[in-house]
C-alpha atoms as a PDB file:
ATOM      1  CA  UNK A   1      43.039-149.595 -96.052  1.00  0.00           C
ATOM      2  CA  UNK A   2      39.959-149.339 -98.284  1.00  0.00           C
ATOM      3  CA  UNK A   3      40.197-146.580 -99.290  1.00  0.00           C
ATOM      4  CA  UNK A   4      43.876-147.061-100.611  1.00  0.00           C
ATOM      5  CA  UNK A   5      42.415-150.091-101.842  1.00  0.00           C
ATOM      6  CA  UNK A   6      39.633-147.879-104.121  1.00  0.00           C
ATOM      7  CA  UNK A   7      41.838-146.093-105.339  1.00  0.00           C
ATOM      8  CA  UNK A   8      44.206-148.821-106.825  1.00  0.00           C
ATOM      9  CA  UNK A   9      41.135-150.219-108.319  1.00  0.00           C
ATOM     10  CA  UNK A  10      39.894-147.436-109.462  1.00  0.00           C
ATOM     11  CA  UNK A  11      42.943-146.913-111.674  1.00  0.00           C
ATOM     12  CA  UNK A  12      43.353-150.513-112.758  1.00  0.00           C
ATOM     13  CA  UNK A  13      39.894-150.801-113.974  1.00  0.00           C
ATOM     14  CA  UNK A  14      40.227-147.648-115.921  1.00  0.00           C
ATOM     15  CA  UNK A  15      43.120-148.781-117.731  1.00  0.00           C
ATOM     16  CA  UNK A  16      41.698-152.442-118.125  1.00  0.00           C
ATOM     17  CA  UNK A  17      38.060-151.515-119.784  1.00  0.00           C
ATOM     18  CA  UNK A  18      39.701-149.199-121.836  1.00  0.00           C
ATOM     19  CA  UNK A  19      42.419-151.364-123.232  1.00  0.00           C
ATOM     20  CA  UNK A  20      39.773-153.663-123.773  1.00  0.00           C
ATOM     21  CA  UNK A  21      37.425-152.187-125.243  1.00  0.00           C
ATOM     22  CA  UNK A  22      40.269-151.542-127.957  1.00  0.00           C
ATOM     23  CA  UNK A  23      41.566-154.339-128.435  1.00  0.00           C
ATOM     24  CA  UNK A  24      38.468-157.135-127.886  1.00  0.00           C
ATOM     25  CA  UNK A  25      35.759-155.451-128.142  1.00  0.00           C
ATOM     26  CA  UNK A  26      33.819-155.919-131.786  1.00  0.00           C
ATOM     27  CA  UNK A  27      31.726-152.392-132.625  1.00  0.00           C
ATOM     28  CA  UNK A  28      29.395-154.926-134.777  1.00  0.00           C
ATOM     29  CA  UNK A  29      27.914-156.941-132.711  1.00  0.00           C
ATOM     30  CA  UNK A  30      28.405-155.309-129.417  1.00  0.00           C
ATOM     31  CA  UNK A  31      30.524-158.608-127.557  1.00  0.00           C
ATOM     32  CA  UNK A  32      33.993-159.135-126.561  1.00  0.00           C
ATOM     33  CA  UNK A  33      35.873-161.464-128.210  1.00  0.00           C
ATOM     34  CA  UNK A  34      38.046-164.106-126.482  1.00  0.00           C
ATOM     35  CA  UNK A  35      38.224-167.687-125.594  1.00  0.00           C
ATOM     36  CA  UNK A  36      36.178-168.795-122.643  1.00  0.00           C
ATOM     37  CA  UNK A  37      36.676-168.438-118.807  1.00  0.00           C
ATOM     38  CA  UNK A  38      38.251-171.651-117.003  1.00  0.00           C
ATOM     39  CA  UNK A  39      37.224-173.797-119.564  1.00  0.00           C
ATOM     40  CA  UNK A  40      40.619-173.254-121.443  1.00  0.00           C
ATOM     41  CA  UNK A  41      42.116-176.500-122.576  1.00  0.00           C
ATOM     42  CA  UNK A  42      40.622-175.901-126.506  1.00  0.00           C
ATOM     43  CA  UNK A  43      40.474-179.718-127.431  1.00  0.00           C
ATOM     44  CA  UNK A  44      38.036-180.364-124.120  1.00  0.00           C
ATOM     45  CA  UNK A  45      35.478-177.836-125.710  1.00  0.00           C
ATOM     46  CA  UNK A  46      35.883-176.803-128.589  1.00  0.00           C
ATOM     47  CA  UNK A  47      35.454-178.103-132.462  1.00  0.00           C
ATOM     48  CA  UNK A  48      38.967-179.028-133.773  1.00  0.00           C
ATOM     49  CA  UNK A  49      38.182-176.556-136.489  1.00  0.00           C
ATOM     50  CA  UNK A  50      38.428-173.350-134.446  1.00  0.00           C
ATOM     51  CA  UNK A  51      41.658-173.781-132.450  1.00  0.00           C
ATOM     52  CA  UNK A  52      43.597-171.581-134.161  1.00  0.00           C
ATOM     53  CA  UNK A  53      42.377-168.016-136.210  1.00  0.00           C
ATOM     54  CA  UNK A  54      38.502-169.270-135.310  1.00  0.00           C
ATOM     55  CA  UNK A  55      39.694-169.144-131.723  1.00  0.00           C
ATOM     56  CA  UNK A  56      39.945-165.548-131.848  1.00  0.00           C
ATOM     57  CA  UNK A  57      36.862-164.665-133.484  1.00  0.00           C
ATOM     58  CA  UNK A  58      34.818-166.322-130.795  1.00  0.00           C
ATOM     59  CA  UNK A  59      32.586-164.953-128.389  1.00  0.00           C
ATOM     60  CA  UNK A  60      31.961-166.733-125.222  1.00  0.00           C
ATOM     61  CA  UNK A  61      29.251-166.036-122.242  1.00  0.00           C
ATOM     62  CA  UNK A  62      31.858-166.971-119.738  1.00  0.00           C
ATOM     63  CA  UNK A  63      34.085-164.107-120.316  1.00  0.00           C
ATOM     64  CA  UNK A  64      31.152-161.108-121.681  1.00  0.00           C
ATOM     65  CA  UNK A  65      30.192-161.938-118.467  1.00  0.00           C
ATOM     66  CA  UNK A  66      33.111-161.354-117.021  1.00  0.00           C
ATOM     67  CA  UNK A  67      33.797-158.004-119.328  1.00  0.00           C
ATOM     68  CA  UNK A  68      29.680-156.890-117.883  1.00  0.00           C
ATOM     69  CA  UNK A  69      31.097-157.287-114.222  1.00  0.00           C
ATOM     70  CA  UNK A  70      34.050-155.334-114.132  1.00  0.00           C
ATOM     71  CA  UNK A  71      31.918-152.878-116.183  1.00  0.00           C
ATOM     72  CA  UNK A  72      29.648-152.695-113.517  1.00  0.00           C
ATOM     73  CA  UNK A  73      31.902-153.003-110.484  1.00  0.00           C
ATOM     74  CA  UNK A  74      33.709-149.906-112.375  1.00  0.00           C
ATOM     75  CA  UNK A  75      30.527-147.679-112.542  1.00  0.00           C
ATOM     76  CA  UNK A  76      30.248-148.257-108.859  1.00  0.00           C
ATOM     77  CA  UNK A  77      33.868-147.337-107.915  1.00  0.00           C
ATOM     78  CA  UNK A  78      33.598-144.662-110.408  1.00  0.00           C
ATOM     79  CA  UNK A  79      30.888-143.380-108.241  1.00  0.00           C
ATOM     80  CA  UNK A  80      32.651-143.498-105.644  1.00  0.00           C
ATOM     81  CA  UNK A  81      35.431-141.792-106.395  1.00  0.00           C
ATOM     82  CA  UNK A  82      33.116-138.713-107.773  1.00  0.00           C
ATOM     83  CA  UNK A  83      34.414-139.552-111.087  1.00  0.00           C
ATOM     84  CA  UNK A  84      30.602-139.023-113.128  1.00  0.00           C
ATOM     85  CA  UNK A  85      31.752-138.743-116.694  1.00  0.00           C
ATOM     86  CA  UNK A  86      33.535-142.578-115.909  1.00  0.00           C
ATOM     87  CA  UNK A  87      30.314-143.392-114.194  1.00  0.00           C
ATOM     88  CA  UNK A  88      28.012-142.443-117.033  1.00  0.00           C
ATOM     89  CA  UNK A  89      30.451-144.108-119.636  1.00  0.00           C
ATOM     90  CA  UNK A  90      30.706-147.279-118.031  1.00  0.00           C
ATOM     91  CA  UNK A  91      26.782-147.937-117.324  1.00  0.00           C
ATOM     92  CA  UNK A  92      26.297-147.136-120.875  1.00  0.00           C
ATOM     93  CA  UNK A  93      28.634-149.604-122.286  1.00  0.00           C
ATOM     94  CA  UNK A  94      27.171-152.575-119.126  1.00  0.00           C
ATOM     95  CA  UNK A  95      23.886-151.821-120.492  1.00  0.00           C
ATOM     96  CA  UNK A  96      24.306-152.017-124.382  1.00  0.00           C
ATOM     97  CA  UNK A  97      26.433-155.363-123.444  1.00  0.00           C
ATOM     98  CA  UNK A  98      23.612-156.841-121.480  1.00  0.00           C
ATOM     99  CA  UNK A  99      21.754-156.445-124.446  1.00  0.00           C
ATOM    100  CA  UNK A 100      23.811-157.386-126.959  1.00  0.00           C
ATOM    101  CA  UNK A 101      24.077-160.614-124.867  1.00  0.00           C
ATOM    102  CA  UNK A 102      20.766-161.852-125.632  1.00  0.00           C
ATOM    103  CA  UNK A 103      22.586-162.709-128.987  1.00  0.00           C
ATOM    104  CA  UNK A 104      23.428-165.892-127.248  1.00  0.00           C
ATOM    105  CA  UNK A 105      19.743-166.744-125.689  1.00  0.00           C
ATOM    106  CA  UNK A 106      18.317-169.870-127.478  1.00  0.00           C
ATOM    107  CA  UNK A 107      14.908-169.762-126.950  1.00  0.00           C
ATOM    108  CA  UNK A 108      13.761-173.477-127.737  1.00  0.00           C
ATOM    109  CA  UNK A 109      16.813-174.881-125.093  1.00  0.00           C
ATOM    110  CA  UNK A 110      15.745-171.980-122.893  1.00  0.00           C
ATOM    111  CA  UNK A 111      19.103-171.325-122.071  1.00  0.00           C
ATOM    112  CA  UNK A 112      22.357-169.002-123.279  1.00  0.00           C
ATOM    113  CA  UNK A 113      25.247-170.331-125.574  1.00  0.00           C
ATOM    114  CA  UNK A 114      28.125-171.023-123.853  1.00  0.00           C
ATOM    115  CA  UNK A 115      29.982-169.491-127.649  1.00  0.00           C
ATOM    116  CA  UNK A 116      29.748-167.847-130.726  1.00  0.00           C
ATOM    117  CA  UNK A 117      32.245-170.135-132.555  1.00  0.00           C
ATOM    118  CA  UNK A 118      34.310-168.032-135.307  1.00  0.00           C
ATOM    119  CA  UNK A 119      32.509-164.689-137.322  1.00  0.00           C
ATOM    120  CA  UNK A 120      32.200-166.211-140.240  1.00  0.00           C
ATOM    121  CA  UNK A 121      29.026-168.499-138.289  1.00  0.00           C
ATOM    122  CA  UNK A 122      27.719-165.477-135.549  1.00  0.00           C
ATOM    123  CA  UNK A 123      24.783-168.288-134.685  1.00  0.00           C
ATOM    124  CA  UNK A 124      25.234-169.471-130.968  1.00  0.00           C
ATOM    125  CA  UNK A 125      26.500-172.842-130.790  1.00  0.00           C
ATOM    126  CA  UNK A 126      23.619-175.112-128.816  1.00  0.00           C
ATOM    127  CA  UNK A 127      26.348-176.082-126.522  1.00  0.00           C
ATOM    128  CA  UNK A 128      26.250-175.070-122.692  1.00  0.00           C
ATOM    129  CA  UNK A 129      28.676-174.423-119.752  1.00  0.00           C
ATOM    130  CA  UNK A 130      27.670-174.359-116.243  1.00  0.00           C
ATOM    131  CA  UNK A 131      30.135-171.085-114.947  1.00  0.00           C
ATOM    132  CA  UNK A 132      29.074-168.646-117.931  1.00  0.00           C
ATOM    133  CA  UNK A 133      25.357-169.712-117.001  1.00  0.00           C
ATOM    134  CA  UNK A 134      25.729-169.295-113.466  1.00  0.00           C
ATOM    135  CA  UNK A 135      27.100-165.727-113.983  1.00  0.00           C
ATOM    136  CA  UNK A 136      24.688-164.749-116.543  1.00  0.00           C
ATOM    137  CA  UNK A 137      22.147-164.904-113.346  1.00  0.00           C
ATOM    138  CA  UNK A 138      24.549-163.366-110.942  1.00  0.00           C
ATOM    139  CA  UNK A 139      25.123-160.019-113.175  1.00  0.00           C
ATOM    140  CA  UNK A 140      21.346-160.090-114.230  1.00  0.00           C
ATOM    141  CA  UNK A 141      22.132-160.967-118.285  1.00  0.00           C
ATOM    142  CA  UNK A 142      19.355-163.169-117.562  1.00  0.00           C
ATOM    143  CA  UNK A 143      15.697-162.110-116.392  1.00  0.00           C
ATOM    144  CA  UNK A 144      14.044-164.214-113.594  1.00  0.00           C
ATOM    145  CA  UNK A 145      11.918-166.265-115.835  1.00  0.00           C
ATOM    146  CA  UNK A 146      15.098-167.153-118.114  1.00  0.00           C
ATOM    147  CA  UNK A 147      17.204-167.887-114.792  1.00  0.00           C
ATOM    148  CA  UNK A 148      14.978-170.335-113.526  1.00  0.00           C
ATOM    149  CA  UNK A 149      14.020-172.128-116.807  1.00  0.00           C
ATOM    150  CA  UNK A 150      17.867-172.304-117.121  1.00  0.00           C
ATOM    151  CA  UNK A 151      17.863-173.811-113.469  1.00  0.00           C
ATOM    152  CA  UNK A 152      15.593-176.418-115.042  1.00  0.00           C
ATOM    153  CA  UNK A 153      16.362-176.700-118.045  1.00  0.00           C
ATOM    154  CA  UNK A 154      20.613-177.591-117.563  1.00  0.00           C
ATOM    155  CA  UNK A 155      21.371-181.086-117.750  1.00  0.00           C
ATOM    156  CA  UNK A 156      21.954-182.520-114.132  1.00  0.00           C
ATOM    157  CA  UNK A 157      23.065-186.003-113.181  1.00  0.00           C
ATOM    158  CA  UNK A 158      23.137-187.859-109.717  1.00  0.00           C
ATOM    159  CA  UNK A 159      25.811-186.473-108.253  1.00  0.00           C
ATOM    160  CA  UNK A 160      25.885-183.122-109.768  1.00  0.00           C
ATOM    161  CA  UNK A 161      25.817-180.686-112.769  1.00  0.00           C
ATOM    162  CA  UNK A 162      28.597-181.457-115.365  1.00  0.00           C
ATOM    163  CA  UNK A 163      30.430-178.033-116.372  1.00  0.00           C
ATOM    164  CA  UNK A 164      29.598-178.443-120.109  1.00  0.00           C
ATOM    165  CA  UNK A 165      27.113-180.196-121.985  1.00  0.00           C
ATOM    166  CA  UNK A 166      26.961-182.044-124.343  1.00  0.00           C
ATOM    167  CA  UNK A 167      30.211-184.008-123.774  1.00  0.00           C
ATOM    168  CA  UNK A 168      32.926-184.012-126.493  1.00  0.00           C
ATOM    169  CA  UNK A 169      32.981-187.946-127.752  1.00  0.00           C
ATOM    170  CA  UNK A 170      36.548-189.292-127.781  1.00  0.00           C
ATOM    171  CA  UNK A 171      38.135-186.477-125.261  1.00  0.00           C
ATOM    172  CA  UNK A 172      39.430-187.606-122.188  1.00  0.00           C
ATOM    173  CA  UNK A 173      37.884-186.346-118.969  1.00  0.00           C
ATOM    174  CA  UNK A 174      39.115-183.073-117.355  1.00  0.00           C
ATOM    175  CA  UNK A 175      36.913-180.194-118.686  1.00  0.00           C
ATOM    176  CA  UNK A 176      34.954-182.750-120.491  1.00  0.00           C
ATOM    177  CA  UNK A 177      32.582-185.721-118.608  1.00  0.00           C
ATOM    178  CA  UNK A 178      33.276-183.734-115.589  1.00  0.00           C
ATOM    179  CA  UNK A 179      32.299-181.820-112.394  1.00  0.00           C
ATOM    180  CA  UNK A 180      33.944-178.915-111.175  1.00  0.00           C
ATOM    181  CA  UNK A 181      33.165-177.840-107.546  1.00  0.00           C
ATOM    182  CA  UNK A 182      34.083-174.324-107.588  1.00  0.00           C
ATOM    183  CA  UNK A 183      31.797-174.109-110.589  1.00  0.00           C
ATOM    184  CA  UNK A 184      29.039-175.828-108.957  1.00  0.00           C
ATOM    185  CA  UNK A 185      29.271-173.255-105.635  1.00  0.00           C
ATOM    186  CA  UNK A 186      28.681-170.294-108.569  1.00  0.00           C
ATOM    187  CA  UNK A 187      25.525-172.485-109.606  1.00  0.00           C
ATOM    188  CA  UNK A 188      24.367-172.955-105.984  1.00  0.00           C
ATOM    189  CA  UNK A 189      24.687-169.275-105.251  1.00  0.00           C
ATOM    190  CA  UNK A 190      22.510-168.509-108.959  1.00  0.00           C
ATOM    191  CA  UNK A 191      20.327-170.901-107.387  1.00  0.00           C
ATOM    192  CA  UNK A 192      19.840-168.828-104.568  1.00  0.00           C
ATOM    193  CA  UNK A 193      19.181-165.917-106.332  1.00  0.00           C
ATOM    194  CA  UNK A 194      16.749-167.407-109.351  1.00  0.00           C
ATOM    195  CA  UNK A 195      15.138-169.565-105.558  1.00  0.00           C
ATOM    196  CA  UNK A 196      15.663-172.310-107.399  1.00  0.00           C
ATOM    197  CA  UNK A 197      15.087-175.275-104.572  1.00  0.00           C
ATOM    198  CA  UNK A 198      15.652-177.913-106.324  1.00  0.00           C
ATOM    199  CA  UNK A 199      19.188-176.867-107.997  1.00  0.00           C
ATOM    200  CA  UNK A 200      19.957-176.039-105.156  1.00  0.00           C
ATOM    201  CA  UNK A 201      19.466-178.868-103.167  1.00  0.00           C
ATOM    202  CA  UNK A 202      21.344-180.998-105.602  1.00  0.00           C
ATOM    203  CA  UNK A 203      24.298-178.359-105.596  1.00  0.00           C
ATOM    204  CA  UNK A 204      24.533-178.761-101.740  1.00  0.00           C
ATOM    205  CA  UNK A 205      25.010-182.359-101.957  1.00  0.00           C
ATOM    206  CA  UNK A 206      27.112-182.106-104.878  1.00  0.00           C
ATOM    207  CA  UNK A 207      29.332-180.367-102.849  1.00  0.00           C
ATOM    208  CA  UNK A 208      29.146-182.191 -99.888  1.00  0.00           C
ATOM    209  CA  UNK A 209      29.571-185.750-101.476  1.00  0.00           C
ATOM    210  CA  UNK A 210      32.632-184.848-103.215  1.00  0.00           C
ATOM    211  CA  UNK A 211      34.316-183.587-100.045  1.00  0.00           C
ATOM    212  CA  UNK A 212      33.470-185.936 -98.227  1.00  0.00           C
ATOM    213  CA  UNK A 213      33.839-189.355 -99.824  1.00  0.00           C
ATOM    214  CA  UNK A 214      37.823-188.273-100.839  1.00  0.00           C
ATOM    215  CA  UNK A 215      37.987-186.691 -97.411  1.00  0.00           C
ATOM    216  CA  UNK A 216      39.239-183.259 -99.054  1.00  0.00           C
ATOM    217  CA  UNK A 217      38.139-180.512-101.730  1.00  0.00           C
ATOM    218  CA  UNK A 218      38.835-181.890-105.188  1.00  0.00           C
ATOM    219  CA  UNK A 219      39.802-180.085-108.198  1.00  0.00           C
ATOM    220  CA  UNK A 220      37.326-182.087-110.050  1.00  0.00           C
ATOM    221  CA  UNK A 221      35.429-185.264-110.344  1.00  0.00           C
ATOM    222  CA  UNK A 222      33.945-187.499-112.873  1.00  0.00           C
ATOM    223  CA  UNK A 223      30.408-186.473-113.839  1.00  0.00           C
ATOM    224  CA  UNK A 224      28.395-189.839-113.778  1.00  0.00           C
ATOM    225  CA  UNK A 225      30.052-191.358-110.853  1.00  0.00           C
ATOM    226  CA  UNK A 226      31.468-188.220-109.003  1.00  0.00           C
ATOM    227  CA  UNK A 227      34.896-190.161-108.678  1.00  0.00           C
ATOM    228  CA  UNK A 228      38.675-188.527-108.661  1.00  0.00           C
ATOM    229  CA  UNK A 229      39.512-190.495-111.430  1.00  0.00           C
ATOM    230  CA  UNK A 230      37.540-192.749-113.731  1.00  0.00           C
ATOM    231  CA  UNK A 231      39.559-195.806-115.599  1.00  0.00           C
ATOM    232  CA  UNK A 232      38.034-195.334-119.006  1.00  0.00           C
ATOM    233  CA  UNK A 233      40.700-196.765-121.178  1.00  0.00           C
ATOM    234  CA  UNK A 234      41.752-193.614-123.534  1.00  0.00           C
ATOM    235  CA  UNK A 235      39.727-191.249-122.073  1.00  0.00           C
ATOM    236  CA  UNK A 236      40.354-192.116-118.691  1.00  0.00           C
ATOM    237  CA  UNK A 237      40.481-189.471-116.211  1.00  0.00           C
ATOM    238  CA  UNK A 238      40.061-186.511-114.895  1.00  0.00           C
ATOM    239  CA  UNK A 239      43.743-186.344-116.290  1.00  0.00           C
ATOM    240  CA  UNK A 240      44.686-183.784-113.905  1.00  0.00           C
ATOM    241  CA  UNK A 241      43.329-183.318-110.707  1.00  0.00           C
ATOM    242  CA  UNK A 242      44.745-182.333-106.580  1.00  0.00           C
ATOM    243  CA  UNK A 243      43.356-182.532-103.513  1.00  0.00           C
ATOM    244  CA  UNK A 244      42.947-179.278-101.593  1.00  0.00           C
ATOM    245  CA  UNK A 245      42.014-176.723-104.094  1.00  0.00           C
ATOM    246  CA  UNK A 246      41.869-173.373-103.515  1.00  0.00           C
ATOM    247  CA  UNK A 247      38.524-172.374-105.303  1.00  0.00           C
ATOM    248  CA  UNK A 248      37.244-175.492-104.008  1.00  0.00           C
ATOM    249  CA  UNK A 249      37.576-174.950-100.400  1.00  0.00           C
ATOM    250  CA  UNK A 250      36.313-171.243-101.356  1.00  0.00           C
ATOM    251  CA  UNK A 251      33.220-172.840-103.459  1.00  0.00           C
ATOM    252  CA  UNK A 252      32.602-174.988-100.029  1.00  0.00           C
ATOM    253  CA  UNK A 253      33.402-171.637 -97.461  1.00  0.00           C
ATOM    254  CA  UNK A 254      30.695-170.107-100.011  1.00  0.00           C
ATOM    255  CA  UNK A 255      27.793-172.367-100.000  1.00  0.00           C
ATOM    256  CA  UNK A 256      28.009-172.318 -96.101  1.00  0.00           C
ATOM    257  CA  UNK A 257      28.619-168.552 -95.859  1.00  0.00           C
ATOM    258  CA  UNK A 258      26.960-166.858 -98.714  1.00  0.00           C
ATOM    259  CA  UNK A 259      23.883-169.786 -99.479  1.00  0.00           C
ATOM    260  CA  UNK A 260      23.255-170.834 -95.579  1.00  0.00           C
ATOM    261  CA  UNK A 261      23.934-168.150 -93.581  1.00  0.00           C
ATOM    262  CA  UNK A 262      23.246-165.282 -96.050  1.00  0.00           C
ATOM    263  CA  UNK A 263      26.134-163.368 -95.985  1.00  0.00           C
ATOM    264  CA  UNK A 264      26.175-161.052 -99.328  1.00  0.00           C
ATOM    265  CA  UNK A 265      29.355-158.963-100.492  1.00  0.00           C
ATOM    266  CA  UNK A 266      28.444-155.282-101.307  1.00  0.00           C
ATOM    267  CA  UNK A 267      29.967-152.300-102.271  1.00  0.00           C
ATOM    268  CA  UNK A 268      29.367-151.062 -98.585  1.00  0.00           C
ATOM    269  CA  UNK A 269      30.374-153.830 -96.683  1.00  0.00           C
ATOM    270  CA  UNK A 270      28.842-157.357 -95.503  1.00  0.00           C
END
């Protein structure tokens, strides 16, 4: 079964990196353009401004991040499958991505953009997002100092790390003001690796809290007060939320498999 499964994947990340890398990928600066990962409803997070041509100019960490993973999950198949030439190619291009990353770092925050707004301003925004930070330590963009000052340095409340920061003033709550469990399982696990104690120990409860005070896995919760919904006259919310998520139950499977007990998914096996 795996090995029908390699080859499947072998052929669908072939085809994906390539069409990628001619239709997204920007020879200039080295990223991949594209709107960010999850955090897709454009009035939550981004500047009114760039919702329309700006949108496609931008360059998120979320989704390089995502581009640097399948680049390196690709080498490995590639390697795999005896393929060298595919091997060599795609190292190359997860290497001179991982660098052109560091575009986003901002030193004095001591942590990495969560966007490049539109071309025609290639500064990083000083705005953050808790997924495309969390992956930037998973996939080793960041170094180990920069992954725990960015354990530190992200803004945490009470109950939890909110997905973005700062918050957009006058947007209701969903992406905005709010948790996100599944998002905060990716943090606890780039806790884990950065040995990050304290981030950690705040993700756990996070995590805990939220399932059990609604007595099920939320989609997402208000940041300051970790509720299901929040009455906040116009920007009341989270506007839309369910009980039983999918990535939620996984982001609670996770902490207990992956953070507590240690299990880590390889290329060989468990």
């Amino acid at each position: 079964d795996r090995a029908a499964f390699l080859d499947r994947t072998y052929e669908a990340i072939k085809n994906t990196v390539t069409q990628d890398r001619a239709l997204v990928f920007d020879e200039k600066d080295g990223l991949y353009r594209g709107e960010q990962s999850f955090l897709d409803w454009r009035e939550q997070t981004y500047p009114a401004w760039a919702e329309t041509v700006h949108l496609g100019m931008s360059k998120s960490l979320s989704t390089n991040v995502l581009h640097l993973s399948i680049l390196q999950v690709g080498a490995e198949v590639a390697k795999e499958k005896g393929d060298a030439a595919l091997e060599t190619q795609l190292r190359s291009w997860a290497q001179a991505l991982k660098t052109a990353m560091h575009v986003l770092w901002v030193p004095e925050q001591k942590m990495y953009s969560t966007f490049i707004t539109t071309t025609l301003d290639p500064a990083p925004a000083k705005r953050w997002d808790l997924l495309g930070a969390s992956l930037a330590i998973l996939t080793d963009v960041a170094s180990a100092s920069e992954a725990r000052d960015m354990m530190s340095a992200y803004p945490h409340l009470p109950k939890g790390a909110p997905v973005i920061w700062p918050q957009q003033k006058d947007t209701p709550i969903y992406h905005n003001r709010a948790m996100w469990p599944f998002v905060t399982a990716y943090w606890l696990k780039a806790a884990k690796k950065a040995r990050h104690d304290g981030a950690a120990t705040l993700a756990v409860s996070s995590l805990m809290r939220g399932a059990a005070m609604n007595l099920s896995n939320m989609e997402n919760l208000e940041a300051v007060t970790g509720k299901p919904y929040l009455d906040d006259g116009a920007s009341s919310g989270p506007v839309v939320n369910s009980s039983r998520q999918l990535w939620s139950v996984a982001g609670y499977v996770g902490m207990v498999h992956d953070v507590l007990f240690g299990i880590d998914a390889a290329q060989g096996g468990l």
